[in-house]
N, C-alpha and C. Protein backbone atom coordinates (compact mmCIF):
# COMPACT_ATOMS: atom_id res chain seq x y z
N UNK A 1 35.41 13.64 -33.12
CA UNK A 1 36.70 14.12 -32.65
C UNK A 1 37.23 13.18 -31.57
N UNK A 2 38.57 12.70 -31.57
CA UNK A 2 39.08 11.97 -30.54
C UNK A 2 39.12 12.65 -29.41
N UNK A 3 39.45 11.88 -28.21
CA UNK A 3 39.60 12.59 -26.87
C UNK A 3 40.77 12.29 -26.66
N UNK A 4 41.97 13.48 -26.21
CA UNK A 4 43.23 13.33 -25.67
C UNK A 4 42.85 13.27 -24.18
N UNK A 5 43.50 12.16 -23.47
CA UNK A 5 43.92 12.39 -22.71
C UNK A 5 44.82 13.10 -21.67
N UNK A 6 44.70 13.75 -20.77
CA UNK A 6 45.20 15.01 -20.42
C UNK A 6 46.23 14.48 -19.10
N UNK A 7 47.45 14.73 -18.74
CA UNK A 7 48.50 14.38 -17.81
C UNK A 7 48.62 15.62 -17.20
N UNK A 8 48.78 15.06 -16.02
CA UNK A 8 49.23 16.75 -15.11
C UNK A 8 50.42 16.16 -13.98
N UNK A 9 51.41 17.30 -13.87
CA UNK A 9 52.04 17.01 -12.88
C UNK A 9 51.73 17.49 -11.73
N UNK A 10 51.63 16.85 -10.43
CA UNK A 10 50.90 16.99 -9.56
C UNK A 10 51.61 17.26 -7.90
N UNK A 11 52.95 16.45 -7.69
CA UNK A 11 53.53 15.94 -6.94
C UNK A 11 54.63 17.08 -6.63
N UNK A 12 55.52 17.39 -5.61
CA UNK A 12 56.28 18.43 -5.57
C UNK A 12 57.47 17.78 -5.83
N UNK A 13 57.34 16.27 -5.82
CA UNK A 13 58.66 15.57 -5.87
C UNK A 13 58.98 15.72 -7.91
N UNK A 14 58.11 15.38 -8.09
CA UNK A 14 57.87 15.61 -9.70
C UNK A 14 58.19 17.27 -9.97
N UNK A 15 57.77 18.23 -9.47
CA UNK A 15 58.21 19.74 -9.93
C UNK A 15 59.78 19.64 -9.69
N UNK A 16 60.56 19.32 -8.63
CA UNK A 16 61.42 19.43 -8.23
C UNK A 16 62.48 18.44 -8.93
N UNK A 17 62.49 17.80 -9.66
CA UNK A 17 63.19 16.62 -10.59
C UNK A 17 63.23 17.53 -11.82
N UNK A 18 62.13 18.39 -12.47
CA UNK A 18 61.89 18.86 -13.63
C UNK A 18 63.15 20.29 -13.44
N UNK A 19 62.50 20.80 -11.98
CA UNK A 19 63.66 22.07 -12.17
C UNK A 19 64.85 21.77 -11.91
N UNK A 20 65.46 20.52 -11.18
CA UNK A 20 66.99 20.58 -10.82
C UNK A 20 67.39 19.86 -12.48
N UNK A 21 66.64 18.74 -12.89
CA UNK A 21 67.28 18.21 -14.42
C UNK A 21 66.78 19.10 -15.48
N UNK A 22 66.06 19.45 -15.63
CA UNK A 22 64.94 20.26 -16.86
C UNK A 22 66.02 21.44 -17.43
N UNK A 23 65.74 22.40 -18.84
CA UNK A 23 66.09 23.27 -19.10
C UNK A 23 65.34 24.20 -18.78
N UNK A 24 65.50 25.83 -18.74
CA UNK A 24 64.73 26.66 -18.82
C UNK A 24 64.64 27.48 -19.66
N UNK A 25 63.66 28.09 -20.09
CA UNK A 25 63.51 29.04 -21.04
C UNK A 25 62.77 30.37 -20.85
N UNK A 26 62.90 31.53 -21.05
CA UNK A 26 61.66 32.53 -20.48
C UNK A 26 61.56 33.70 -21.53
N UNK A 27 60.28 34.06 -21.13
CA UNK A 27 60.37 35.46 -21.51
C UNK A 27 60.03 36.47 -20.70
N UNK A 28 59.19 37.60 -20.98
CA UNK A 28 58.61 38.49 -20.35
C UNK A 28 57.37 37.92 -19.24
N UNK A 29 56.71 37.23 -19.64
CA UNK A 29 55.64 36.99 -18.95
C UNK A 29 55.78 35.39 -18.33
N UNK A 30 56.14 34.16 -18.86
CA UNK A 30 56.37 33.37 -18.61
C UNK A 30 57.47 32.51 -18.32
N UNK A 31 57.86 31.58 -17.45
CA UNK A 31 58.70 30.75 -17.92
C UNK A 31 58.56 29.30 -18.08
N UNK A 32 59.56 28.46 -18.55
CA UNK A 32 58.92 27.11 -18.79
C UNK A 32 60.53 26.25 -18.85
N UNK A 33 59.87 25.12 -17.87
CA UNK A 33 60.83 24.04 -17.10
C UNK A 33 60.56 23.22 -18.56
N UNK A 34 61.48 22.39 -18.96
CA UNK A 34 61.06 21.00 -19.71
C UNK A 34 62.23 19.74 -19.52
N UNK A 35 61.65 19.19 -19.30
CA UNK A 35 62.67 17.84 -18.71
C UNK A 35 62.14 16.75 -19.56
N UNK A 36 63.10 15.42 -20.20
CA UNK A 36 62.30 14.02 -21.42
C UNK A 36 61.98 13.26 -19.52
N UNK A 37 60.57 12.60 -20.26
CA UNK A 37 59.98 11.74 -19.41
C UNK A 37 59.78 10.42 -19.59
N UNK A 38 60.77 10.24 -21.06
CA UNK A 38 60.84 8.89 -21.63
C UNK A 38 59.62 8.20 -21.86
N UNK A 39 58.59 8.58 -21.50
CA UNK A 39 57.29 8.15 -22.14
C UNK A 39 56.31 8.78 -23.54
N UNK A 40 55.57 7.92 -23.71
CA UNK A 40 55.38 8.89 -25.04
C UNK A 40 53.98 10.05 -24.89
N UNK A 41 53.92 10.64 -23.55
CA UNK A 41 53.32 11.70 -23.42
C UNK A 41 53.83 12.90 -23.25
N UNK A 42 52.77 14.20 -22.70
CA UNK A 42 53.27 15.55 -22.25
C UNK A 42 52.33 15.61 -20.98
N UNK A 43 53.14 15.73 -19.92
CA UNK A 43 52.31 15.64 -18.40
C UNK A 43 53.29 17.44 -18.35
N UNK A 44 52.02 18.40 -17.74
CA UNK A 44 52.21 19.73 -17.76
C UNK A 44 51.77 19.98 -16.26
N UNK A 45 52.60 20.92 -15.50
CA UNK A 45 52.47 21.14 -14.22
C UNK A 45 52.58 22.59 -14.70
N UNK A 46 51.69 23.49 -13.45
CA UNK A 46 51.72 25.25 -13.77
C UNK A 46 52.01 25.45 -12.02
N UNK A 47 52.35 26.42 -12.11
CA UNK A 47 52.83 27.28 -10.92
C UNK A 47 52.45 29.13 -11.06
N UNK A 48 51.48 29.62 -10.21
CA UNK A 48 51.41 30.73 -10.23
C UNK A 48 51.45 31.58 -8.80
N UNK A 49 52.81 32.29 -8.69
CA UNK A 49 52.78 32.73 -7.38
C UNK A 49 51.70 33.43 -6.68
N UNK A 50 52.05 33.81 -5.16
CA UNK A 50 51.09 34.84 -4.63
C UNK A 50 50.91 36.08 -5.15
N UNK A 51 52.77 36.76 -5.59
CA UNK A 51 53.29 37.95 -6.02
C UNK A 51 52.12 38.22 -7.61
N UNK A 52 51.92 37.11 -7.98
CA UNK A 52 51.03 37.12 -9.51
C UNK A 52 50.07 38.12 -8.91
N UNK A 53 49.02 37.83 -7.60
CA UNK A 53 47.94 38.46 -7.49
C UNK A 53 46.88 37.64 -6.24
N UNK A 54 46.02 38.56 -6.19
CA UNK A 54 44.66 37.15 -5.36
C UNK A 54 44.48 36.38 -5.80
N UNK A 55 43.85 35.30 -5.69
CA UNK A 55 43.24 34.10 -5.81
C UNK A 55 42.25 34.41 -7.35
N UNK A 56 41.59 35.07 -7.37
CA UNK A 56 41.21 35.30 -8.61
C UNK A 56 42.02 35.62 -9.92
N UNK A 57 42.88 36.92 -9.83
CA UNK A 57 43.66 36.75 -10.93
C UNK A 57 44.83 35.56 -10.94
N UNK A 58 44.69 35.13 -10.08
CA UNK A 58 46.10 33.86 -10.20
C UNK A 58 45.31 32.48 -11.10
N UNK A 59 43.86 32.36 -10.91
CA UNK A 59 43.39 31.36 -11.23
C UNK A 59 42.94 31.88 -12.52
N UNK A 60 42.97 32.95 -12.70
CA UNK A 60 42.58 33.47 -14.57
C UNK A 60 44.07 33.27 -14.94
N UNK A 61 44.73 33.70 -14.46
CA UNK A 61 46.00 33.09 -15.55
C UNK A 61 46.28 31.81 -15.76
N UNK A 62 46.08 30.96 -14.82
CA UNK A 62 46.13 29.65 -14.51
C UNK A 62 45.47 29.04 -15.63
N UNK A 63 44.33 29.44 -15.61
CA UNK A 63 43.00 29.34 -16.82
C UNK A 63 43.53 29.38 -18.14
N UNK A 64 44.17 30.77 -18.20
CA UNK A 64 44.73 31.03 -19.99
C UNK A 64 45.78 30.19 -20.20
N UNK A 65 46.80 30.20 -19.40
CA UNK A 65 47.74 29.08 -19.77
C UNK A 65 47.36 27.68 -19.71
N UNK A 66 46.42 27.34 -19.24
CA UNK A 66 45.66 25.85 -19.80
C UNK A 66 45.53 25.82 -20.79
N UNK A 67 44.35 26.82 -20.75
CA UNK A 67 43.33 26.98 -22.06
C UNK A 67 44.56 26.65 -23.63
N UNK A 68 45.41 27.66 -23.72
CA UNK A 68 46.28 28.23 -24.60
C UNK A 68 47.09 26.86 -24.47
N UNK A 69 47.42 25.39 -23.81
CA UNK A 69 48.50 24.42 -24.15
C UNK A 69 47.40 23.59 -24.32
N UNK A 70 45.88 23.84 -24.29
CA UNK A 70 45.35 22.90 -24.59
C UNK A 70 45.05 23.16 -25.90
N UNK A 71 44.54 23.85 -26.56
CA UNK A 71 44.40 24.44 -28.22
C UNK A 71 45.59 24.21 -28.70
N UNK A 72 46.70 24.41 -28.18
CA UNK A 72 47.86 23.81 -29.19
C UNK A 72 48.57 22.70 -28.80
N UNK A 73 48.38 21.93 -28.14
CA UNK A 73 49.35 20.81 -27.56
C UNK A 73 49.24 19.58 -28.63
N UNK A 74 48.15 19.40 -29.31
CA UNK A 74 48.81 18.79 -30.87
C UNK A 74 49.77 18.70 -32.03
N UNK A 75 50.03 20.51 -31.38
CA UNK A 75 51.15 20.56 -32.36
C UNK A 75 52.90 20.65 -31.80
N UNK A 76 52.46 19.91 -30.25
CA UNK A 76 53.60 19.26 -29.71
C UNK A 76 54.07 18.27 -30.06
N UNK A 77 55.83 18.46 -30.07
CA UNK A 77 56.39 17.23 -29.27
C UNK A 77 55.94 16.27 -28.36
N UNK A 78 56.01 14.95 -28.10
CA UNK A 78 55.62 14.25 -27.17
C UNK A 78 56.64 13.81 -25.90
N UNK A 79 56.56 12.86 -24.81
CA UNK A 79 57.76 12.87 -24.75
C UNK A 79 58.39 13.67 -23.06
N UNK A 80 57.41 14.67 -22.71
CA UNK A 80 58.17 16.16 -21.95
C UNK A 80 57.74 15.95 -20.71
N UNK A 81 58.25 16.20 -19.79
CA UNK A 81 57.52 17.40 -18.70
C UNK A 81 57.95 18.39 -18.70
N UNK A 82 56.50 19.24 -18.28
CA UNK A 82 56.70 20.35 -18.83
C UNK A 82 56.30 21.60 -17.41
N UNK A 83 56.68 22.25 -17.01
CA UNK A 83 56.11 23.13 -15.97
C UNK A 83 56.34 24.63 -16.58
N UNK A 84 55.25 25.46 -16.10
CA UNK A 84 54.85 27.04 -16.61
C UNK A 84 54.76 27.83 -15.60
N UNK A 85 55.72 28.54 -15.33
CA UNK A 85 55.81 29.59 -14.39
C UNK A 85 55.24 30.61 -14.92
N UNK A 86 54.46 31.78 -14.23
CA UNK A 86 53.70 32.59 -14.63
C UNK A 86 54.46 33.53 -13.68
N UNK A 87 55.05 35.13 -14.15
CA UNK A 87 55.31 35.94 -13.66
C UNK A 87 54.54 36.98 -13.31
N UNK A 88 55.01 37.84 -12.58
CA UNK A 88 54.21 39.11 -11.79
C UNK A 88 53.39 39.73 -13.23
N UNK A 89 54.35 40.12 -14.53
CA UNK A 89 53.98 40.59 -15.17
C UNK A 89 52.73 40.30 -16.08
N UNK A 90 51.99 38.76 -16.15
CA UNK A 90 51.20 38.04 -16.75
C UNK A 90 49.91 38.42 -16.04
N UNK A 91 49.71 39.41 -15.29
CA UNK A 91 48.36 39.28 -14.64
C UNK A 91 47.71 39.90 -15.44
N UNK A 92 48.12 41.33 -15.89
CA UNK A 92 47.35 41.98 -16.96
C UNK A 92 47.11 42.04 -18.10
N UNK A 93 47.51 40.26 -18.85
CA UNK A 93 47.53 39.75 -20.04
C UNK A 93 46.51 39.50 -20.05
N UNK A 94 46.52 39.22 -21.60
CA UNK A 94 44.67 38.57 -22.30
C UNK A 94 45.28 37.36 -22.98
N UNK A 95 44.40 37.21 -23.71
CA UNK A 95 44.71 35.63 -23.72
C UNK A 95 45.72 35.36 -25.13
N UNK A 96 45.66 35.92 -25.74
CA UNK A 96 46.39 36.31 -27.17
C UNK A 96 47.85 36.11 -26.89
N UNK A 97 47.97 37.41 -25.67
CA UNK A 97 49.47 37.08 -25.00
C UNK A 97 49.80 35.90 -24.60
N UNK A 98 49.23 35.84 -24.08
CA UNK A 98 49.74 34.42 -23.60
C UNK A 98 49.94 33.18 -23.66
N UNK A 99 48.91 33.06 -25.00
CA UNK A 99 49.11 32.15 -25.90
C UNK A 99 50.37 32.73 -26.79
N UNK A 100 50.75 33.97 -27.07
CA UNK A 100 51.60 33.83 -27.96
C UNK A 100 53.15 33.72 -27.20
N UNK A 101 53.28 34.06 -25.71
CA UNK A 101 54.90 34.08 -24.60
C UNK A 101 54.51 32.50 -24.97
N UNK A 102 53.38 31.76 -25.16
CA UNK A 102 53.58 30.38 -24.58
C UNK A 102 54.37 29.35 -25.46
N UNK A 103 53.97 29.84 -26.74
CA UNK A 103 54.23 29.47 -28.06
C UNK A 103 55.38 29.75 -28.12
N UNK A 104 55.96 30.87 -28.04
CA UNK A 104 57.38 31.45 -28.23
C UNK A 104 58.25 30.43 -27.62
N UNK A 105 58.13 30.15 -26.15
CA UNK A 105 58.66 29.32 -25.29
C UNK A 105 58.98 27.67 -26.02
N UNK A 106 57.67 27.65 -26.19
CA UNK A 106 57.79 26.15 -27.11
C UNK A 106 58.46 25.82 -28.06
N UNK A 107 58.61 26.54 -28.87
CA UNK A 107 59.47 27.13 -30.32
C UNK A 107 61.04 27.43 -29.53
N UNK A 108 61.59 27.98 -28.55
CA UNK A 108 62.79 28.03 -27.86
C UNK A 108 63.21 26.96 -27.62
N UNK A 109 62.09 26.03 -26.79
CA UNK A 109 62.63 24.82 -26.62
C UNK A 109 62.68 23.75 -27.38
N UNK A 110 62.31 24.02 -28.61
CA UNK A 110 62.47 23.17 -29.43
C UNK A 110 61.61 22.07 -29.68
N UNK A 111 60.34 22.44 -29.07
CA UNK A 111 59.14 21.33 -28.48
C UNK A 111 58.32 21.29 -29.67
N UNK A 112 58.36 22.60 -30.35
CA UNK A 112 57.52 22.61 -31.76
C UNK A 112 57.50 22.40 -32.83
N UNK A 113 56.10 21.08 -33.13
CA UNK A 113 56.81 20.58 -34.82
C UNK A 113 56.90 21.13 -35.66
């Protein structure tokens, strides 16, 4: 099996370029920034407030929405930045959900081949 290399956005100057140029899209549980990065990758930044929860459930959601763009991010577009807001309502998701708000999102934005 090949190894993808994995991009993250890291920088606040980088979040902040994605939300003032980027589109948005949402649903119930998530939302999602996407801005072209003119390169031929997908560098993904997440954001999960305090309001989400403690430190524990913030870092399990954190977790599923990895987990869930890493199992499908092959069947991305290339190309993006991408940032994932996680709402209040995502704490008491499983992972199904959230793979499937995530997917939905992707498919809105038009990211999905």
């Amino acid at each position: 099996m090949r190894e993808i290399k994995r991009y993250k956005l890291r920088k606040n100057a980088e979040f902040r370029i994605v939300y003032k140029r980027g589109k948005s899209f949402s649903n119930k549980y998530l939302v999602l920034y996407v801005k072209r990065n003119g390169k031929n990758i997908n560098r993904i930044g997440m954001s999960v407030s305090k309001k989400v929860g403690k430190s524990v459930v913030r870092n399990r959601v954190r977790r599923l929405i990895r987990e869930s763009y890493r199992l499908n991010s092959l069947d991305l577009q290339n190309g993006y930045d991408i940032i994932v807001l996680a709402r209040n309502s995502s704490k008491d998701c499983n992972y199904s959900t959230i793979e499937k708000s995530l997917m939905e999102l992707f498919k809105k934005a038009g990211l999905h081949k």
